[in-house]
Protein backbone atom coordinates (compact mmCIF):
# COMPACT_ATOMS: atom_id res chain seq x y z
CA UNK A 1 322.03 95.26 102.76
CA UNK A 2 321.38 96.26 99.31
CA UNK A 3 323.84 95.21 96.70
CA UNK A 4 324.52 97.30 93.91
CA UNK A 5 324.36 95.28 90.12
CA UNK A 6 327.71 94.81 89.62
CA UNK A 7 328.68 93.67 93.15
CA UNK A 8 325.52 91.04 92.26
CA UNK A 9 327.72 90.23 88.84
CA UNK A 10 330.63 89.68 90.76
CA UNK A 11 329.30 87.43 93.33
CA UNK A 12 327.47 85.24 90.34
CA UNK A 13 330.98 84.77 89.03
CA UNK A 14 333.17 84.19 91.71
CA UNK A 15 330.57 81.91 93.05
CA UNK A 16 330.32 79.97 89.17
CA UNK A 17 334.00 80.28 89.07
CA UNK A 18 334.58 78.27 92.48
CA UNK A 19 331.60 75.60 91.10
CA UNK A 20 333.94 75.42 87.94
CA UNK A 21 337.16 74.05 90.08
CA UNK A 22 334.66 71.94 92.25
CA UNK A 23 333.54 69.99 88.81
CA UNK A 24 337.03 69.55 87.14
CA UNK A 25 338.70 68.12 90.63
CA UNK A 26 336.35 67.00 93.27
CA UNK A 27 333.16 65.96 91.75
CA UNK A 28 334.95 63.14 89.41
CA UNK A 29 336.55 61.83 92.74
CA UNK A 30 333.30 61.61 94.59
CA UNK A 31 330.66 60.44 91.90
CA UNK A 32 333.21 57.68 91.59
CA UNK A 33 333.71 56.51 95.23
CA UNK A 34 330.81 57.24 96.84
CA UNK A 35 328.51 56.82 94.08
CA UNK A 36 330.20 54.58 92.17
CA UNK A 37 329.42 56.68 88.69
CA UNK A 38 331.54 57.02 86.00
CA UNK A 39 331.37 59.76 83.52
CA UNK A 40 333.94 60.34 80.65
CA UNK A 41 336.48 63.00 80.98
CA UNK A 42 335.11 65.25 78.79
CA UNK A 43 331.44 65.25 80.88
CA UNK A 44 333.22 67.33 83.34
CA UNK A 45 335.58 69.52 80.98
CA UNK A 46 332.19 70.48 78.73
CA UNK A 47 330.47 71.58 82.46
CA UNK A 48 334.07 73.37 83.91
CA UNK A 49 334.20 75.44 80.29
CA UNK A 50 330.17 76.70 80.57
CA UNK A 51 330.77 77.51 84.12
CA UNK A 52 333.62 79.58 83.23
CA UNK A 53 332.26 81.21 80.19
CA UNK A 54 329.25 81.98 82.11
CA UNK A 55 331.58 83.17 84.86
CA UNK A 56 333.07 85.53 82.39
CA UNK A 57 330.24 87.33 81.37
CA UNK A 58 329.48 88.12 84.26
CA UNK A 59 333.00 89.13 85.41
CA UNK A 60 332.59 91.60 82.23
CA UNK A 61 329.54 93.13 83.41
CA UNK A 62 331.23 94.19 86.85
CA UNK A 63 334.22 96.08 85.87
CA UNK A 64 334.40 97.90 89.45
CA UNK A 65 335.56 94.83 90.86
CA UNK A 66 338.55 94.10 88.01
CA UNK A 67 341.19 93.58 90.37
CA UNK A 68 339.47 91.14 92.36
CA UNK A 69 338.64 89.52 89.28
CA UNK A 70 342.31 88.82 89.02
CA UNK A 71 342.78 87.47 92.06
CA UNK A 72 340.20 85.00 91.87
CA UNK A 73 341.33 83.77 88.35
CA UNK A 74 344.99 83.89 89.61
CA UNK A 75 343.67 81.91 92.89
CA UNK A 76 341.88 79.16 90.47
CA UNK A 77 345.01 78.69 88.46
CA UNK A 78 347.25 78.35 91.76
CA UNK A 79 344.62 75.96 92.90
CA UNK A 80 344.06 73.88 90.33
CA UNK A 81 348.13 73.41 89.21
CA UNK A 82 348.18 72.06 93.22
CA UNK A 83 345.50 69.92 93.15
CA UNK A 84 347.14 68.15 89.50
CA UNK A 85 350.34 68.18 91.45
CA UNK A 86 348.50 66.58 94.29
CA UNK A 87 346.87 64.06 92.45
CA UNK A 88 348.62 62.85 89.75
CA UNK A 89 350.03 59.34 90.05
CA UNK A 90 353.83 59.52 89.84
């Protein structure tokens, strides 16, 4: 199956954008109880923000695939507001 280039685009950046929501709410969890490491905050914000900028160029270069594009940022968003919800001690 040959891909065209901006199907390849859009793949790199759904797949960076889904490694973007891993590193702001399940990586922090698991470094700290199964590894017992402890970053600061902002470790993980610094890596979630160059995941998504790098996710966004390549969402630019694949313009064919704009409403998906939505869906997945819309999907993130949704996501991450549940897992805050989730998480957050009352």
């Amino acid at each position: 199956m040959k891909l065209n280039l901006q199907t390849k685009y859009f793949i790199n950046g759904l797949i960076l954008l889904a490694l973007a929501l891993f590193s702001i709410t399940f990586l922090p969890m698991i470094l700290k109880e199964k590894y017992n490491i402890i970053f600061e905050n902002y470790i993980y914000v610094e890596f979630e923000f160059f995941l998504l900028v790098a996710s966004s160029v390549f969402y630019l270069f694949s313009p064919k695939y704009y409403k998906f594009q939505i869906y997945s940022v819309l999907f993130g968003i949704i996501y991450y507001s549940f897992f805050v919800k989730l998480y957050t001690i009352q």
